[in-house]
Protein backbone atom coordinates (compact mmCIF):
# COMPACT_ATOMS: atom_id res chain seq x y z
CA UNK A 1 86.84 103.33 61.59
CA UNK A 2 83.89 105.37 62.74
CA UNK A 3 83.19 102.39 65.47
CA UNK A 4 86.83 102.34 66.46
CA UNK A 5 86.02 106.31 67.03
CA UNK A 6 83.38 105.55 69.34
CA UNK A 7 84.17 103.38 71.09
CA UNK A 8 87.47 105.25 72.06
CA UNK A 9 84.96 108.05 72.96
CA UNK A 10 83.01 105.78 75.09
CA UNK A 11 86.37 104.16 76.92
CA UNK A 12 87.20 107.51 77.90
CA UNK A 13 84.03 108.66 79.62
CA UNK A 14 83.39 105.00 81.37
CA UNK A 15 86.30 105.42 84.21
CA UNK A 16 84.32 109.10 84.90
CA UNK A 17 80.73 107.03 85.39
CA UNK A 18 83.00 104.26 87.37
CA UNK A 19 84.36 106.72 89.96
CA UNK A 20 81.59 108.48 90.61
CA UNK A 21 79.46 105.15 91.16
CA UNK A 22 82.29 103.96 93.52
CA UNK A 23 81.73 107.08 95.81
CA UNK A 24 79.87 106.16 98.63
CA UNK A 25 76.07 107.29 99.29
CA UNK A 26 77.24 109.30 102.11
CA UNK A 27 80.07 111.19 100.52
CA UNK A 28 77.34 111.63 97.50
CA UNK A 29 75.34 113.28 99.73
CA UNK A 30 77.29 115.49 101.62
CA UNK A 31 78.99 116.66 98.38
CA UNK A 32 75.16 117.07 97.07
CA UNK A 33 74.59 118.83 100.08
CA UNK A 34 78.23 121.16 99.85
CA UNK A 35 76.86 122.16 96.19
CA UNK A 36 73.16 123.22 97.57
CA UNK A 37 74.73 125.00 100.44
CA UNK A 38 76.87 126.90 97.95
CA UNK A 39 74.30 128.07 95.78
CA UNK A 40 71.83 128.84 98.73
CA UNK A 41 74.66 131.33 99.89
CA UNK A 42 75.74 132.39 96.32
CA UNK A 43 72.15 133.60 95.80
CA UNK A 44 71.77 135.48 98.73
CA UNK A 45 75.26 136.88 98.46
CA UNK A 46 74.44 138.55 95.37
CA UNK A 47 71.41 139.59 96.47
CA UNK A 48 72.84 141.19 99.37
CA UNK A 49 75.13 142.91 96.85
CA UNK A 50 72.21 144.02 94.97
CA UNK A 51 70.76 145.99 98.04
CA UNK A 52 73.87 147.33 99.30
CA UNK A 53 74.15 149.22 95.74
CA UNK A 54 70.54 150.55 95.49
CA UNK A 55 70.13 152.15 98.79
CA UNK A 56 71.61 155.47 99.51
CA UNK A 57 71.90 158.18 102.32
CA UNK A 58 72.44 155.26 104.84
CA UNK A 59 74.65 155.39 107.27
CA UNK A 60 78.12 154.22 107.33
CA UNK A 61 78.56 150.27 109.53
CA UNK A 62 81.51 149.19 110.47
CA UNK A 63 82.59 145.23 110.24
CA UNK A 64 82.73 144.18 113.62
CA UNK A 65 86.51 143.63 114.50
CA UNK A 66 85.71 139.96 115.91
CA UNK A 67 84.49 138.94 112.04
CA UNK A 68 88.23 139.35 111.31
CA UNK A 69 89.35 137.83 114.51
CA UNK A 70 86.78 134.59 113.37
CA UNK A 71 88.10 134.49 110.17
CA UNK A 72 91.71 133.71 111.44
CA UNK A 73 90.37 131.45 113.91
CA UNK A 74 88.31 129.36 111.50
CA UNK A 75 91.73 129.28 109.20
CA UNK A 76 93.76 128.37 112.09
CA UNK A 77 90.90 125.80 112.95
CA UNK A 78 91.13 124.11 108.96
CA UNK A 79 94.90 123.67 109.40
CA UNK A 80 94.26 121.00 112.50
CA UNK A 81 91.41 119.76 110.70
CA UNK A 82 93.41 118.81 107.59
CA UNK A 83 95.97 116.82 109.74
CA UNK A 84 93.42 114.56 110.93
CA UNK A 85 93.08 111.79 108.20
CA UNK A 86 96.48 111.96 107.90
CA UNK A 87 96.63 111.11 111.45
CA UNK A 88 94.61 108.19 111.42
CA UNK A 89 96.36 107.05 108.14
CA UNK A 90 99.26 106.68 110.35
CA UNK A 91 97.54 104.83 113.07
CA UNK A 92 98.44 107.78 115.21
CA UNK A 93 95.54 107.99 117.56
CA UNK A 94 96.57 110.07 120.24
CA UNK A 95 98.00 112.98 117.53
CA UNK A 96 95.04 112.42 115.95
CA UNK A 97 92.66 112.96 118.76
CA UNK A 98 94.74 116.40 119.15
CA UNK A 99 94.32 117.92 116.05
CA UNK A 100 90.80 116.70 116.23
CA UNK A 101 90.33 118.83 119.63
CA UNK A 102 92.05 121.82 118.39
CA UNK A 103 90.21 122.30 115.66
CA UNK A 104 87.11 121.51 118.10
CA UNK A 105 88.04 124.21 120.28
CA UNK A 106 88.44 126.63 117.70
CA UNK A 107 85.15 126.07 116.07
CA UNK A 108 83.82 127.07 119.19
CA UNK A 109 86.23 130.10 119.59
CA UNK A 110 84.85 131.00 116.09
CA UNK A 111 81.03 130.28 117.04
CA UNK A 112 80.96 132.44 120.15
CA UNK A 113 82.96 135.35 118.20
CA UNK A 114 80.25 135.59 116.10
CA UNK A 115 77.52 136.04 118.41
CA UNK A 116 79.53 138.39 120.46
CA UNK A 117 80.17 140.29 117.02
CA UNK A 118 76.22 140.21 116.81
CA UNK A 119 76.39 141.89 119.95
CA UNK A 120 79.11 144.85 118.83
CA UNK A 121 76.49 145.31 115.72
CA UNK A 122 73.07 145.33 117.97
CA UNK A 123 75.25 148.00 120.48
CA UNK A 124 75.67 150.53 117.42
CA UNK A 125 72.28 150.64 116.41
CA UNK A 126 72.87 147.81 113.77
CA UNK A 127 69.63 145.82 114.25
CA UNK A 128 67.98 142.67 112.16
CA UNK A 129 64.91 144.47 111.26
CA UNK A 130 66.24 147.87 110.38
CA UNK A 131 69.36 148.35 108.09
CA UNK A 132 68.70 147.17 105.28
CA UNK A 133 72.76 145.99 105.00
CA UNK A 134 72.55 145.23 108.69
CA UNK A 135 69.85 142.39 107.79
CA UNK A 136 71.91 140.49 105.53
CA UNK A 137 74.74 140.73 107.93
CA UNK A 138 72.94 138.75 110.52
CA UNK A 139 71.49 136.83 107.94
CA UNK A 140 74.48 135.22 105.92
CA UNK A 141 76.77 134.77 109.34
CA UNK A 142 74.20 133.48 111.20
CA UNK A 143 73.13 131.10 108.75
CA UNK A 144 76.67 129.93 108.04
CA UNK A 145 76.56 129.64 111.89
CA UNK A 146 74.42 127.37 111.56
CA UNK A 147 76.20 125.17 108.90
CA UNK A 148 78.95 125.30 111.77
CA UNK A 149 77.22 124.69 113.87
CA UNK A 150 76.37 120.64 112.40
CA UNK A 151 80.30 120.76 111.89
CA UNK A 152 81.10 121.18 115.57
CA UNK A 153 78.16 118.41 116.46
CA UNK A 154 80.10 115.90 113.48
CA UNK A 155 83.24 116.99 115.52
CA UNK A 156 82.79 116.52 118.92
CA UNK A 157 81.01 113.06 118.71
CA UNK A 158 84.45 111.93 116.47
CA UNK A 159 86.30 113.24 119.31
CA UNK A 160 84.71 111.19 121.84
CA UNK A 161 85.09 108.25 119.37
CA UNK A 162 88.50 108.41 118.80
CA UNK A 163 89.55 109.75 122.58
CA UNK A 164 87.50 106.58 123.61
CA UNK A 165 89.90 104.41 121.30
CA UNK A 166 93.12 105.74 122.27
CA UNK A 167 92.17 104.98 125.64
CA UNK A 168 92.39 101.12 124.88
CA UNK A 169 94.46 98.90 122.85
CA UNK A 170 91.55 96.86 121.84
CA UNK A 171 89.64 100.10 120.86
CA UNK A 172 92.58 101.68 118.78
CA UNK A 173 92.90 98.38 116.44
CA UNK A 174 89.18 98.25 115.94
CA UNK A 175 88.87 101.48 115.14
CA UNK A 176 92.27 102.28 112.78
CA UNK A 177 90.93 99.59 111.06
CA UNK A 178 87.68 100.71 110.23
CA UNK A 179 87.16 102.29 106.68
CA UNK A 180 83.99 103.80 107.77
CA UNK A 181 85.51 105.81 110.64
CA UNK A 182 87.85 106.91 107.58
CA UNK A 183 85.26 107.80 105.74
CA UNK A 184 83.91 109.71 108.64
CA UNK A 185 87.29 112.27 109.17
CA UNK A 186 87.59 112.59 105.39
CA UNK A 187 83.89 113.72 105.17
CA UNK A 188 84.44 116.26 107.95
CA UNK A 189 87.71 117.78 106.72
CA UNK A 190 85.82 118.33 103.46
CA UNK A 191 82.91 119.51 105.29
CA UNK A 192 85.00 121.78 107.25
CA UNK A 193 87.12 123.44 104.54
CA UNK A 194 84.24 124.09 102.51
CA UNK A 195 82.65 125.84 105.64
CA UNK A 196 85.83 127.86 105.62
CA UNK A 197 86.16 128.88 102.17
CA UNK A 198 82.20 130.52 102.40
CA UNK A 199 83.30 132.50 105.42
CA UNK A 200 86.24 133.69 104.10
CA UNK A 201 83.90 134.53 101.03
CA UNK A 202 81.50 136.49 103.67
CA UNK A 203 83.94 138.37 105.32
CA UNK A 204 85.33 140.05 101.70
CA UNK A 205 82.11 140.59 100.63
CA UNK A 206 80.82 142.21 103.69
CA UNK A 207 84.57 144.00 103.88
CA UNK A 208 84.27 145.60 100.59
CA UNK A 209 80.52 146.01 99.97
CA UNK A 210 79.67 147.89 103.21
């Protein structure tokens, strides 16, 4: 009876070790590399907290207006971006390759509104060196900058591949049938929400802590 037990026990958790060992190395290691991310801003996030409640007689800083405008655009720019697996599910190319380019362009929009924000906080006195709020500011949106920065690279060579595609029968066949260039979208929508859920993160932090 006590066999029967276990071995029940050990049916169940044998799918869990299956489906994990049929991810792919790549997916493993962007997820891997998702969860490090996470805690890397986590930690400073709280720390940042930490220092915005011990220091006092500071003066008051204002959120840049263009971190709000951002944050729309990066939510606008997630809605494309989760079309576009879809898209190719449906051997749909040329929709496809639209979404894709929205979502492009919007990253961008979002990229450049942040260093023009940087801009808005260095004209009121707001500077990396000095405030001790200020800092992390620059700090924790430039570094997810950064992160967005890979996203937009991932992006724009996908667009190329796909608008290269949907340029020529040939192409389009090849690559609709291609399970890495699957892969590939499903990796960046993943990559891309997650990118949008710490900058929505941010921006209340930073919105209620300063």
């Amino acid at each position: 009876m006590k066999s029967e037990n276990q071995n029940k026990i050990g049916a169940g958790k044998l799918p869990s070790f299956e489906q994990i060992e049929k991810v792919p190395p790549l997916k493993m290691i962007l997820y891997v590399s998702m969860a490090g991310m996470g805690v890397l801003f986590f930690i400073l996030t709280v720390i940042f907290l930490m220092k915005a409640g011990q220091v006092t007689n500071q003066k008051e800083i204002l959120l840049p207006k263009l971190f709000t405008v951002s944050t729309v655009v990066i939510l606008v720019s997630s809605f494309f971006m989760q079309q576009v697996p879809d898209q190719y599910q449906q051997d749909n190319l040329v929709q496809l390759k639209r979404q894709l380019g929205w979502a492009l362009v919007l990253g961008f929009v979002f990229a450049t509104a942040q260093v023009v924000a940087w801009f808005e906080l260095d004209s009121k006195n707001v500077l990396f060196n000095g405030h001790t709020t200020g800092t992390f500011l620059y700090l924790l949106s430039a570094l997810h900058l950064l992160h967005i920065a890979g996203g937009l690279a991932f992006s724009a060579f996908l667009f190329i591949k796909t608008s290269r595609a949907s340029a020529d029968p040939i192409r389009t066949l090849v690559f609709i049938r291609d399970p890495y260039r699957r892969m590939q979208l499903e990796m960046l929508r993943s990559y891309w929400h997650f990118l949008d859920v710490v900058w929505v993160a941010l921006f209340f932090t930073f919105l209620f802590a300063i």
